[in-house]
Protein backbone atom coordinates (compact mmCIF):
# COMPACT_ATOMS: atom_id res chain seq x y z
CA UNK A 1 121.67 6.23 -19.54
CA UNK A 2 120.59 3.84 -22.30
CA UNK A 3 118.56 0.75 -21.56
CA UNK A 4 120.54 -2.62 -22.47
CA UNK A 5 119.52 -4.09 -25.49
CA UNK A 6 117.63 -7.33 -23.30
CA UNK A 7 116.20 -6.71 -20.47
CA UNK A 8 115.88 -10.04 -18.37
CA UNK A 9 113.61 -8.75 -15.76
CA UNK A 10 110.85 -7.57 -18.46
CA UNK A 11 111.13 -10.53 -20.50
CA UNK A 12 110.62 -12.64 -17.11
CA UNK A 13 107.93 -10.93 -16.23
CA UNK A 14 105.93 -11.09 -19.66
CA UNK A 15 107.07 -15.02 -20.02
CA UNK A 16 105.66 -15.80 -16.46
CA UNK A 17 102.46 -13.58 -17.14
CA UNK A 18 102.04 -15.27 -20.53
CA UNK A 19 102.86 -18.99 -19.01
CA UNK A 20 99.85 -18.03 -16.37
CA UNK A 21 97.78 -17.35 -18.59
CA UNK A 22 98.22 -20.21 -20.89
CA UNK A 23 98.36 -22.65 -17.48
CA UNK A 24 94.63 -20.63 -16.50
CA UNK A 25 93.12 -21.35 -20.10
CA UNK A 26 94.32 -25.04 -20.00
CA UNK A 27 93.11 -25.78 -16.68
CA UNK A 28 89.47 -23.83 -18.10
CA UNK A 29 89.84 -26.15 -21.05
CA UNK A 30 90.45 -29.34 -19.69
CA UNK A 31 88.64 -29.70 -15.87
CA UNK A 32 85.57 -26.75 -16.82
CA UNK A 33 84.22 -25.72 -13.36
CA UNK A 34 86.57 -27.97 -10.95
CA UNK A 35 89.82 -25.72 -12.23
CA UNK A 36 88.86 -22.63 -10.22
CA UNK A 37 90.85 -23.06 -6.92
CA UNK A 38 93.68 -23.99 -9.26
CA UNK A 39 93.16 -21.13 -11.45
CA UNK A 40 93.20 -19.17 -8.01
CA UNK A 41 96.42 -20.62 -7.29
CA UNK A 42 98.02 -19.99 -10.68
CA UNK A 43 96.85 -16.22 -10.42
CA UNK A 44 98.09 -15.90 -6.56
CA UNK A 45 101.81 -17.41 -8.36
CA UNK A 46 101.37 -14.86 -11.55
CA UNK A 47 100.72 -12.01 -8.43
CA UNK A 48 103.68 -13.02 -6.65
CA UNK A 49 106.28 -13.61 -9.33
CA UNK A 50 105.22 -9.98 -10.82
CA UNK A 51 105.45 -8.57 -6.90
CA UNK A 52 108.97 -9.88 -6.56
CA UNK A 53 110.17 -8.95 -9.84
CA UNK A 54 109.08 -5.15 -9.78
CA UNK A 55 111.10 -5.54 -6.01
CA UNK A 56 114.12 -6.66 -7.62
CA UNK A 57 113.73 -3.26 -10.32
CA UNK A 58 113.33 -1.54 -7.57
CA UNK A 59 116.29 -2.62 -6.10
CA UNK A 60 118.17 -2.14 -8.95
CA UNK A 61 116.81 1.14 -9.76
CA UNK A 62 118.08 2.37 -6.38
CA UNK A 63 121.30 0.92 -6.05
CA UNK A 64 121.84 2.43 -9.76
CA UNK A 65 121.08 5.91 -7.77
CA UNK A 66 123.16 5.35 -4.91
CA UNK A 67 126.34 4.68 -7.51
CA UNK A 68 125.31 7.47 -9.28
CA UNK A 69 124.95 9.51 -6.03
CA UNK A 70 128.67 8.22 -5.02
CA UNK A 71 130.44 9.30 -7.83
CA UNK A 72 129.19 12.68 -8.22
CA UNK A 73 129.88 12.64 -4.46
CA UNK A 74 133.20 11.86 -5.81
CA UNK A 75 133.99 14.03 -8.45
CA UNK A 76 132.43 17.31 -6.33
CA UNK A 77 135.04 16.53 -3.63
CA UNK A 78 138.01 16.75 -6.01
């Protein structure tokens, strides 16, 4: 089966990894030593939101399977 052209679970993922990121360096930048509990809470959100979004492929991924599963189901019973 061909992927779709945009995948809006992979671009999520890469634009909340690379807003993380950015969010980590700026904290670095501008508060030097004090930004490391907030640079621990920006990683434990960047940990999360990549947790729940390779859930949701999962979830996809399966009920893709299951339809699948159906209709040859389907088509051997005729």
């Amino acid at each position: 089966m061909p992927q779709p052209a945009f995948d809006m679970l992979r671009a999520l993922a890469i634009g909340s990894q690379a807003l993380g990121l950015m969010l980590i360096i700026t904290l670095e930048t501008m508060m030097g030593d004090a930004a490391r509990p907030w640079q621990g809470v920006v990683l434990a959100c960047m940990v999360t939101a990549a947790l729940a979004i390779a859930l949701v492929r999962l979830y996809r991924r399966n009920r893709l399977r299951k339809r699948q599963a159906q209709r040859l189901a389907d088509h051997d019973d005729d």
